[in-house]
C-alpha atoms as a PDB file:
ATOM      1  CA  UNK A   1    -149.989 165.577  44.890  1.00  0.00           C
ATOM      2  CA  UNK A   2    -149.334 162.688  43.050  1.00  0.00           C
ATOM      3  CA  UNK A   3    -145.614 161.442  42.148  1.00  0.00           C
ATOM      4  CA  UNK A   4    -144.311 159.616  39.178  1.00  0.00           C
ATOM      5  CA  UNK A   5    -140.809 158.468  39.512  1.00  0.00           C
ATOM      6  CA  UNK A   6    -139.719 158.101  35.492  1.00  0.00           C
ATOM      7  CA  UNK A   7    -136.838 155.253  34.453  1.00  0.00           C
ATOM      8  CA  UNK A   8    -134.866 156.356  31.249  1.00  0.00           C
ATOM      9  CA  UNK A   9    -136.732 153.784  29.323  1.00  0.00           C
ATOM     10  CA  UNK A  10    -140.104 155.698  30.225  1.00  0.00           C
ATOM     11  CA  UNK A  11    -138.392 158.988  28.762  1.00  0.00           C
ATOM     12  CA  UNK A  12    -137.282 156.795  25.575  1.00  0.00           C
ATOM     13  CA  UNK A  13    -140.749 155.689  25.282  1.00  0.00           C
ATOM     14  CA  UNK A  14    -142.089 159.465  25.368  1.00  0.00           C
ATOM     15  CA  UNK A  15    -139.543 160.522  22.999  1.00  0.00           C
ATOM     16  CA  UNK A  16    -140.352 157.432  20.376  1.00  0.00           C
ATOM     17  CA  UNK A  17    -144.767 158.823  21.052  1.00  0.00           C
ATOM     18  CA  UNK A  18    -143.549 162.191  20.193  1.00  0.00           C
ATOM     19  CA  UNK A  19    -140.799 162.466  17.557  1.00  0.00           C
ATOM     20  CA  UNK A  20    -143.114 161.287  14.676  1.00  0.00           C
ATOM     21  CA  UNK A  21    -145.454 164.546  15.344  1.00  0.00           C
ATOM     22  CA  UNK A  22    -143.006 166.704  14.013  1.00  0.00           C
ATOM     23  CA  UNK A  23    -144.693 167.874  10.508  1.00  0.00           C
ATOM     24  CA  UNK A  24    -141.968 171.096  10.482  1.00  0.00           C
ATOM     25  CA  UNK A  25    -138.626 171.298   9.616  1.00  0.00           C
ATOM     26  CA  UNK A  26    -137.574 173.311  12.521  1.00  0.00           C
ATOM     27  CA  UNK A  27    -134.724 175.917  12.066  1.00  0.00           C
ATOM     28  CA  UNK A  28    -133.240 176.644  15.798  1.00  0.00           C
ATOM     29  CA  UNK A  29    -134.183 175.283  19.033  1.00  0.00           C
ATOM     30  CA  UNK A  30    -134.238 176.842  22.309  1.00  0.00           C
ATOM     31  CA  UNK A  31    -134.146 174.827  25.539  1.00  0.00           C
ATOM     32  CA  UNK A  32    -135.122 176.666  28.518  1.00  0.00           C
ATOM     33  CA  UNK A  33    -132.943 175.651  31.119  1.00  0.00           C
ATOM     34  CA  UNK A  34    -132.560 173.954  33.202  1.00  0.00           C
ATOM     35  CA  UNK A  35    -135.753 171.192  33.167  1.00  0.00           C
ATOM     36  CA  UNK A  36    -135.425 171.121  28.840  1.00  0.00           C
ATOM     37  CA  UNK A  37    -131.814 170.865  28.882  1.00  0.00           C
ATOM     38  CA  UNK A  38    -131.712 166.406  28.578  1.00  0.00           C
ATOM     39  CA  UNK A  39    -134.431 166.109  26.650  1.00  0.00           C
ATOM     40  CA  UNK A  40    -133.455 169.277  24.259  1.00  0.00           C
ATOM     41  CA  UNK A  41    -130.370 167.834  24.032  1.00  0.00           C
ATOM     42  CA  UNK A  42    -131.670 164.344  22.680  1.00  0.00           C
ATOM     43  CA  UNK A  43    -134.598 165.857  20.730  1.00  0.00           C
ATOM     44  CA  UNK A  44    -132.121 168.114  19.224  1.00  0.00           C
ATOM     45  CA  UNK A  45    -130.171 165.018  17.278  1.00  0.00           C
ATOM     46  CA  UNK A  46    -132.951 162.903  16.852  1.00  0.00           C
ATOM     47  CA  UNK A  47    -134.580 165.966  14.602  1.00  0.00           C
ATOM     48  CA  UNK A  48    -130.638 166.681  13.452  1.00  0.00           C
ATOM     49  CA  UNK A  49    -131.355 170.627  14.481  1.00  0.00           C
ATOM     50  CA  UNK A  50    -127.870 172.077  14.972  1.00  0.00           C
ATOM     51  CA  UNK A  51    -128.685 175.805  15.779  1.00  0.00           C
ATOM     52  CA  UNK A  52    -129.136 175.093  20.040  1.00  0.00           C
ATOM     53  CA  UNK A  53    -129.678 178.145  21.988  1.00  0.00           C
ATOM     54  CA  UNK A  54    -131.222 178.825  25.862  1.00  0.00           C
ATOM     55  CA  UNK A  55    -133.300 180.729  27.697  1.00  0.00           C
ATOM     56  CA  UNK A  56    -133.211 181.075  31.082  1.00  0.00           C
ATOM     57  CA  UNK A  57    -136.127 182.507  33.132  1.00  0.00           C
ATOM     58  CA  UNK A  58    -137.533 183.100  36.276  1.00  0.00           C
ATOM     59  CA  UNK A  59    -140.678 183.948  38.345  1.00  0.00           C
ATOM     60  CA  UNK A  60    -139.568 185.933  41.480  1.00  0.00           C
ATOM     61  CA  UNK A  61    -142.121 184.525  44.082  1.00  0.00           C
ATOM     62  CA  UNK A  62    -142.904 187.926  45.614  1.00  0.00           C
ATOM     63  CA  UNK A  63    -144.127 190.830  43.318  1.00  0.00           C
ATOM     64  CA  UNK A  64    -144.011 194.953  44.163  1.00  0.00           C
ATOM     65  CA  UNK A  65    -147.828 196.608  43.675  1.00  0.00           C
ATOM     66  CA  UNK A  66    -148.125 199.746  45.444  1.00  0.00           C
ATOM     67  CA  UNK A  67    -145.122 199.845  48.012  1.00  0.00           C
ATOM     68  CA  UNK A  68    -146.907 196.234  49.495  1.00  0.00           C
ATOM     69  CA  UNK A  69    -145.709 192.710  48.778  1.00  0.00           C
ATOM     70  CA  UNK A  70    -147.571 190.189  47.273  1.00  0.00           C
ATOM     71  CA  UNK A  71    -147.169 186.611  47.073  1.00  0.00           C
ATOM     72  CA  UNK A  72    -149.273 186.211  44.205  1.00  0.00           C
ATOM     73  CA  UNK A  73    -146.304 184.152  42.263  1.00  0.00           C
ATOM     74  CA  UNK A  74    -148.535 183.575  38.962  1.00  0.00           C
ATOM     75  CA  UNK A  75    -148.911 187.431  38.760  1.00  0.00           C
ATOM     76  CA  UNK A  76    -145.244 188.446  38.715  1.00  0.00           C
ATOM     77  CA  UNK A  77    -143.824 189.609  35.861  1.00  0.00           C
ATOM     78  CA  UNK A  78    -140.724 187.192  34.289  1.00  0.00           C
ATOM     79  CA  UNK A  79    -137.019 187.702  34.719  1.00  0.00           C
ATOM     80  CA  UNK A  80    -134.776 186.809  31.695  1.00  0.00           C
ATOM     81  CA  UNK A  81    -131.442 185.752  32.572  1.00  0.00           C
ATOM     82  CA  UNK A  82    -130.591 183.995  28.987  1.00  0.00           C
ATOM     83  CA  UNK A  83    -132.124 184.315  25.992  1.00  0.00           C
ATOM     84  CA  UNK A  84    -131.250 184.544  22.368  1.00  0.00           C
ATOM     85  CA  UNK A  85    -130.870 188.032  20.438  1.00  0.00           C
ATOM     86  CA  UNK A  86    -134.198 188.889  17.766  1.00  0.00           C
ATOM     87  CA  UNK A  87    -131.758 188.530  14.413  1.00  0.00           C
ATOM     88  CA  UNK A  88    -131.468 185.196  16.195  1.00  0.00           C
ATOM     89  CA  UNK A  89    -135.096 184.163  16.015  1.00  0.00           C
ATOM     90  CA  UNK A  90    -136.731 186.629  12.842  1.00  0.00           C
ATOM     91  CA  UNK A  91    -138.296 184.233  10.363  1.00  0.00           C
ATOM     92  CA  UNK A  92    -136.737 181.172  11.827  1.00  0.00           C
ATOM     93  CA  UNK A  93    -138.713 178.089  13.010  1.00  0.00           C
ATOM     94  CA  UNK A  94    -138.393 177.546  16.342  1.00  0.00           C
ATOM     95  CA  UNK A  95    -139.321 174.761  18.380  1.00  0.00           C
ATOM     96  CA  UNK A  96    -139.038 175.652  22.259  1.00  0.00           C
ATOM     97  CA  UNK A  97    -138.398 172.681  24.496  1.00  0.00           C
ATOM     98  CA  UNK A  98    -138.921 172.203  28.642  1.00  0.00           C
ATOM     99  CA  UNK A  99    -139.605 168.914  30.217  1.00  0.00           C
ATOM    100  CA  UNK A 100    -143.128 169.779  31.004  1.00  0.00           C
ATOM    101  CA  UNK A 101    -145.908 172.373  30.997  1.00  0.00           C
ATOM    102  CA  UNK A 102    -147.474 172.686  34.236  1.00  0.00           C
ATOM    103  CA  UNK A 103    -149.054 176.395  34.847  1.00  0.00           C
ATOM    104  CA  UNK A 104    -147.462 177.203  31.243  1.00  0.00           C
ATOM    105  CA  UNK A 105    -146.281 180.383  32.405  1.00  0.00           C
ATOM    106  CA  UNK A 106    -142.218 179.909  31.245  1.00  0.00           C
ATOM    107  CA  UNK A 107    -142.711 177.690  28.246  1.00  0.00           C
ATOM    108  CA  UNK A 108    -145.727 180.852  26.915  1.00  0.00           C
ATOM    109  CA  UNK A 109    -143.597 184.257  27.917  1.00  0.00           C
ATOM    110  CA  UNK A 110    -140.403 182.172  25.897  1.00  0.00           C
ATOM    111  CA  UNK A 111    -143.158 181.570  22.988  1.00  0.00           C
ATOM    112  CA  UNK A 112    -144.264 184.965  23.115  1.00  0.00           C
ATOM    113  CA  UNK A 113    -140.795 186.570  23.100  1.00  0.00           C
ATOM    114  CA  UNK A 114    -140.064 184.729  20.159  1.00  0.00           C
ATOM    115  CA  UNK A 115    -143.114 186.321  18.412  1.00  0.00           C
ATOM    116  CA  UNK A 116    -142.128 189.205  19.167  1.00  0.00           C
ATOM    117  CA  UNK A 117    -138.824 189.291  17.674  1.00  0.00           C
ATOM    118  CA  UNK A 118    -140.387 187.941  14.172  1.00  0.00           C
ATOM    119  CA  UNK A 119    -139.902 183.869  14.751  1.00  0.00           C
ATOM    120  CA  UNK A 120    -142.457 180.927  14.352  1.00  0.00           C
ATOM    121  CA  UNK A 121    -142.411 179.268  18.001  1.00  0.00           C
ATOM    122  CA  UNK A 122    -143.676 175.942  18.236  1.00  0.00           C
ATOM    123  CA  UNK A 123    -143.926 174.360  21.856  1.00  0.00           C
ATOM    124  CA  UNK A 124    -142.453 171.135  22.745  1.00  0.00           C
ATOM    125  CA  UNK A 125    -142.855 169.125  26.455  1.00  0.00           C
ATOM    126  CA  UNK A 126    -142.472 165.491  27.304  1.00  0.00           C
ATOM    127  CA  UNK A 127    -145.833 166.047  29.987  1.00  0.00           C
ATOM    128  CA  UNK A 128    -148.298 168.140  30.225  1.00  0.00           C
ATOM    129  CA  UNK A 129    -150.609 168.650  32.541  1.00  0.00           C
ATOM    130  CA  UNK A 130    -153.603 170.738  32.119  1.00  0.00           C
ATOM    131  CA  UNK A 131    -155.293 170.424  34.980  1.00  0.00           C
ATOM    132  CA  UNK A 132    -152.496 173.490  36.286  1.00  0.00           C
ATOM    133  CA  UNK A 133    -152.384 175.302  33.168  1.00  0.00           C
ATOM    134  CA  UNK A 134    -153.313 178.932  33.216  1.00  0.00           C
ATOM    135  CA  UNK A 135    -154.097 179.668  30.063  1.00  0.00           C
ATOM    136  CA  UNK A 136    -157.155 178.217  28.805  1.00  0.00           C
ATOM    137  CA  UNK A 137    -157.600 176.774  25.679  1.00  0.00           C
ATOM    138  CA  UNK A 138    -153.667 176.814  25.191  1.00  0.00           C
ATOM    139  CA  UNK A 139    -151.753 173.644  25.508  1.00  0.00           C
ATOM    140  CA  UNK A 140    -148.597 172.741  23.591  1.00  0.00           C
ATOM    141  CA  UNK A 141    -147.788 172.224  19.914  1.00  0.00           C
ATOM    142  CA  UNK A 142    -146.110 169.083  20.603  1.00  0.00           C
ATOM    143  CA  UNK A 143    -146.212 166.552  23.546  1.00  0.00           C
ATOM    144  CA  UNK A 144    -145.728 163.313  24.646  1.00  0.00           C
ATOM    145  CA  UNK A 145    -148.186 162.528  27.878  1.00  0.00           C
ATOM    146  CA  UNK A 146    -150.680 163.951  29.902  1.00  0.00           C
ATOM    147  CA  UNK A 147    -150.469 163.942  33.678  1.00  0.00           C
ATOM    148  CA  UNK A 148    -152.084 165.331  36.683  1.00  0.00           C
ATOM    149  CA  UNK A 149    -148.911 163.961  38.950  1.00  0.00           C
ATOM    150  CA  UNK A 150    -145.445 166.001  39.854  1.00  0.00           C
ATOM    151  CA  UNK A 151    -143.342 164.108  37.429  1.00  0.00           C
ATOM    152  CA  UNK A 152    -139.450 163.420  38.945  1.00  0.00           C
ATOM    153  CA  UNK A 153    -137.412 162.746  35.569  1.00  0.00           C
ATOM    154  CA  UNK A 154    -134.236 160.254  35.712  1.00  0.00           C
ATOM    155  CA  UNK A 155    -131.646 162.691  35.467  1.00  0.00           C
ATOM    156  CA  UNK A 156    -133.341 164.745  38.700  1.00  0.00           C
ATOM    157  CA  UNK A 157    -132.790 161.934  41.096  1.00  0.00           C
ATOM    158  CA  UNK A 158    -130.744 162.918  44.437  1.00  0.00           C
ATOM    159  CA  UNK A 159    -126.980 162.261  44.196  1.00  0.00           C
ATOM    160  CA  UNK A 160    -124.566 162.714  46.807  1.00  0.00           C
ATOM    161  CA  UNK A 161    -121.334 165.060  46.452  1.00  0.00           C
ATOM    162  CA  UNK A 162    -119.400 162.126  44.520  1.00  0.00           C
ATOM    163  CA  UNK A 163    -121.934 161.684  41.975  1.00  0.00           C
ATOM    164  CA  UNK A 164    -123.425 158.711  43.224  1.00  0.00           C
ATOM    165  CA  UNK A 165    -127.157 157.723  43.548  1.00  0.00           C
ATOM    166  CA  UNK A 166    -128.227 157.687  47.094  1.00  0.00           C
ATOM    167  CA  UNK A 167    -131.906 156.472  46.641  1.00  0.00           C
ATOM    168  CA  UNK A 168    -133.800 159.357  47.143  1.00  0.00           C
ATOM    169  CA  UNK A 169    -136.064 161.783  44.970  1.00  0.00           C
ATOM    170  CA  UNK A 170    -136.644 165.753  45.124  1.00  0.00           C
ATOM    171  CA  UNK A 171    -139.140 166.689  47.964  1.00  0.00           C
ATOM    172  CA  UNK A 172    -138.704 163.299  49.709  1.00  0.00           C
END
């Protein structure tokens, strides 16, 4: 698969391409964690949204059908570690921000919850790439790029125990 190492100056240029989309005043924001946390966090001023909450979920890579084990990851059913109470979300604009939409899975069951407790979710990535998507004809509300490559963002480059840079990138 193809890699694209980002610079914070390609993330600034996303976020100018994407911030003049917005056409609703949002009332709440949730960043699912961990991949939406920078950008959230930057999107959230720029758009001056001060109601920040998370959602934290995961995919268990085996799933249970019939006393046998399957590694069928896409078919698993999601685990919620973190996410907001429903008086949180009913009739509340929400725009639901991760760093990119690859199969779609997290970013949609987070969407979907939200529905579900009475909120308008509106989707939010700096890349997305449909060519992994899983749900056809679904994409997100809002995004900056396209991309068929495993994107490696600046703030998920490798950095020793001290803190400091040492060069490398994830999965080198």
């Amino acid at each position: 698969m193809r890699r694209e190492v980002l610079s914070w100056l390609d993330v600034e240029s996303l976020i100018d391409h994407i911030t003049p989309q917005f056409e609703v005043e949002f009332d709440a924001m949730i960043i699912i964690t961990r991949g939406g946390l920078v950008f959230g966090g930057i999107l959230a001023d720029l758009l001056n949204i001060s109601t920040i909450l998370t959602a934290a979920v995961d995919f268990p890579a085996e799933m249970q059908t019939n006393n046998k084990k399957s590694t069928s990851k896409l078919m698993v059913w999601p685990k919620f570690f973190q996410f907001p109470e429903d008086r949180l979300l009913q009739d509340q604009h929400v725009l639901v921000v991760d760093d990119v939409w690859g199969s779609g899975r997290t970013i949609t069951v987070v969407k979907n919850r939200i529905s579900a407790a009475g909120g308008m979710p509106y989707t939010c990535v700096l890349h997305f790439n449909p060519y992994r998507n899983i749900f056809e004809g679904m994409r997100p509300t809002y995004y900056a790029a396209t991309t068929d490559a495993f994107i490696v963002y600046p703030w998920e480059v490798d950095r020793g125990k001290d803190g400091v840079f040492l060069g490398g990138f994830p999965d080198e």
